[in-house]
Protein backbone atom coordinates (compact mmCIF):
# COMPACT_ATOMS: atom_id res chain seq x y z
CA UNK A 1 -4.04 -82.13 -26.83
CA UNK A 2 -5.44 -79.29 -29.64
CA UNK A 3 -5.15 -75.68 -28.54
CA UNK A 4 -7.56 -73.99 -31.01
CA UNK A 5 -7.85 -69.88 -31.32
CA UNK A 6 -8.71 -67.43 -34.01
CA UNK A 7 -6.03 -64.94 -34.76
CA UNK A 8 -6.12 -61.39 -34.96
CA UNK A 9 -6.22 -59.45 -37.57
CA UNK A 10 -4.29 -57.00 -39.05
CA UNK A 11 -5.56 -54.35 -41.77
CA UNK A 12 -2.29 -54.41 -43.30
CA UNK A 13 -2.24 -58.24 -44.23
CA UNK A 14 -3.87 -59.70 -47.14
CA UNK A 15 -4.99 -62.59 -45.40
CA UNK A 16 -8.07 -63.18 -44.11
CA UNK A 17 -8.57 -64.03 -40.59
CA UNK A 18 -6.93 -67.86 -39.66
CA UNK A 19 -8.56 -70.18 -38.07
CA UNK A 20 -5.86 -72.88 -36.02
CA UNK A 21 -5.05 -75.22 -33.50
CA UNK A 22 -1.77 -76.33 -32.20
CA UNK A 23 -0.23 -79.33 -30.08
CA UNK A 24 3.46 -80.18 -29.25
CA UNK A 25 5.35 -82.70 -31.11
CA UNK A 26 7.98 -84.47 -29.38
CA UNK A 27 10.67 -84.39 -32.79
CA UNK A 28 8.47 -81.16 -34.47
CA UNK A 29 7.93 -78.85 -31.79
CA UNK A 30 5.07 -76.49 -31.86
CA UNK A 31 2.93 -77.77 -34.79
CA UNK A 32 -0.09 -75.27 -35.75
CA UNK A 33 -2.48 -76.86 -37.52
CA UNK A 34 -5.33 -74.70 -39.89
CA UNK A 35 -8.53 -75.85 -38.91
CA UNK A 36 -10.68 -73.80 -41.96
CA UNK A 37 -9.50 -72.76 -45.40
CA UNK A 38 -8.14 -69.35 -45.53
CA UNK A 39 -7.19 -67.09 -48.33
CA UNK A 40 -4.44 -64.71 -48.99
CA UNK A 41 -3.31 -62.94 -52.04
CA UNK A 42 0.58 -62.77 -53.59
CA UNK A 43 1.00 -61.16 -57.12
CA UNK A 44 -2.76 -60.00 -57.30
CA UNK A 45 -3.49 -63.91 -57.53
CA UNK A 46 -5.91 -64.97 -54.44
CA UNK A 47 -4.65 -68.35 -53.16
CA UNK A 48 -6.37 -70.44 -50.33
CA UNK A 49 -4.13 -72.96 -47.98
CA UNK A 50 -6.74 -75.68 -47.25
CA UNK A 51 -8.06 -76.85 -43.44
CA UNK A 52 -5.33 -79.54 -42.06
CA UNK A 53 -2.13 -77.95 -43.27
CA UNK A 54 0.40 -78.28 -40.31
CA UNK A 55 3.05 -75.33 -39.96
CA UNK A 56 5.88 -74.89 -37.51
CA UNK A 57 4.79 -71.18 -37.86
CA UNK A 58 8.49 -69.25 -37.73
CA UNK A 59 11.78 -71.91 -38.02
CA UNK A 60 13.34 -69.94 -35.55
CA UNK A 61 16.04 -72.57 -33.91
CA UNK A 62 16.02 -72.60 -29.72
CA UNK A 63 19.07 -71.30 -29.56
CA UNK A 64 18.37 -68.08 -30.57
CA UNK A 65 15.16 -67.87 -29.31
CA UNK A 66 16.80 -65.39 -26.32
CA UNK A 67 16.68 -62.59 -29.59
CA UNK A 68 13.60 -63.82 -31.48
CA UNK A 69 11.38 -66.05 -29.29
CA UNK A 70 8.58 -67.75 -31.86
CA UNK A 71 5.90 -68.27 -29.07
CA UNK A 72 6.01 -64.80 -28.26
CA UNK A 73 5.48 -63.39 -32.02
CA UNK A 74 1.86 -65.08 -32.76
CA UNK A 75 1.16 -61.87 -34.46
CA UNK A 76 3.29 -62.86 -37.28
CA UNK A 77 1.56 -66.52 -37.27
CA UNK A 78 -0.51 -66.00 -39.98
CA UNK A 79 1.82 -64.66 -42.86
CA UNK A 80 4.28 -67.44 -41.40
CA UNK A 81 1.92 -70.21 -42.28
CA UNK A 82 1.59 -68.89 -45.72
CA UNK A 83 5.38 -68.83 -45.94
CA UNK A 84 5.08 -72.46 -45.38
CA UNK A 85 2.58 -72.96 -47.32
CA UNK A 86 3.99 -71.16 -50.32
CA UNK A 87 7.01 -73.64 -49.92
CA UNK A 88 5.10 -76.72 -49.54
CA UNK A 89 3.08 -76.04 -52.61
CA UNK A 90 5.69 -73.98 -54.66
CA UNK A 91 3.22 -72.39 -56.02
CA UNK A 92 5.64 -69.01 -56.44
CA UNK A 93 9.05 -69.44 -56.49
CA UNK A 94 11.21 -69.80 -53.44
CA UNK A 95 12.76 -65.95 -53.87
CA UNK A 96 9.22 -64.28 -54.23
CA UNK A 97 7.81 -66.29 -51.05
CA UNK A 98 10.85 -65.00 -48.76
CA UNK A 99 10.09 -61.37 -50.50
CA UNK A 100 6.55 -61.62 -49.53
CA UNK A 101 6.99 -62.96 -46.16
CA UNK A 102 9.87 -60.07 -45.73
CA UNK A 103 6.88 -57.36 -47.15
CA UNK A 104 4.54 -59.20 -44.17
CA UNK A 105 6.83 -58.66 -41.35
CA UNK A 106 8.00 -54.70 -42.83
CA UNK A 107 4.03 -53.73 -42.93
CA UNK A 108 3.70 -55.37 -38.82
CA UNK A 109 6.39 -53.07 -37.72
CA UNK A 110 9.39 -55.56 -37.79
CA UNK A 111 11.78 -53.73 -40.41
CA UNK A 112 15.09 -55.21 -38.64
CA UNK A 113 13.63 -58.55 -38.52
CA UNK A 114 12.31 -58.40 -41.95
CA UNK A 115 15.97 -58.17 -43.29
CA UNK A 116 17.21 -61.16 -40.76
CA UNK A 117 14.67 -62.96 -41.25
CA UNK A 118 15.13 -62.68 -44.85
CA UNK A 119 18.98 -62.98 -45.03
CA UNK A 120 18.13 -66.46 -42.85
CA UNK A 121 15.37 -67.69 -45.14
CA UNK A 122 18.20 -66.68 -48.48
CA UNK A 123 21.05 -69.03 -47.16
CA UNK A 124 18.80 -71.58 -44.95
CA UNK A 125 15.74 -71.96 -46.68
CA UNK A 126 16.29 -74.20 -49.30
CA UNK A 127 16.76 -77.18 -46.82
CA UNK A 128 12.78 -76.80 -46.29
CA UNK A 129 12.31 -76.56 -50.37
């Protein structure tokens, strides 16, 4: 059962405006799927995550949803999808995606969750690398 909505955008995000869907996954959870290509930049180098890439959007585990609740943060869905998709494709290294995605969630007004986030993504991420 596919959900699909555009996202909103934000002036201070160099993405363009995502198209996705999502459905529920029994093992994966929510599963947001891009429906149309969409472009972002990182290092002054525009780079385009293609229609059909899947993302989790944040890897926020349940039980601390009660501080940082995914489903209620879909303004920080799009630069979270890049994050994913900077990891699938490795495209930059690990260290300069988790900078960029802490940049993303500084210029949306999260400046404490920027540094947990990126503290979390520094000693947990490589297990999605």
């Amino acid at each position: 059962d596919l959900h699909s909505f555009p996202t909103r955008r934000s002036s201070d995000l160099e993405i363009m405006s995502m198209n996705y869907a999502y459905y529920d996954d029994v093992k994966r959870g929510r599963v947001y799927m891009v429906l149309d290509d969409f472009s972002f930049e990182i290092d002054g180098k525009k780079c385009t995550v293609p229609a059909g890439f899947e993302s989790d959007g944040m890897s926020v585990p349940k039980w601390l949803w009660w501080a940082w609740n995914p489903k209620r943060h879909l303004d920080l869905l799009e630069c979270s999808v890049v994050h994913d998709y900077l990891y699938a494709s490795k495209i930059v290294s690990r260290r300069k995606a988790d900078i960029w995605y802490k940049n993303q969630l500084e210029k949306q007004g999260y400046a404490v969750g920027s540094v947990l986030a990126f503290g979390a993504l520094r000693i947990a991420g490589w297990t999605h690398w």
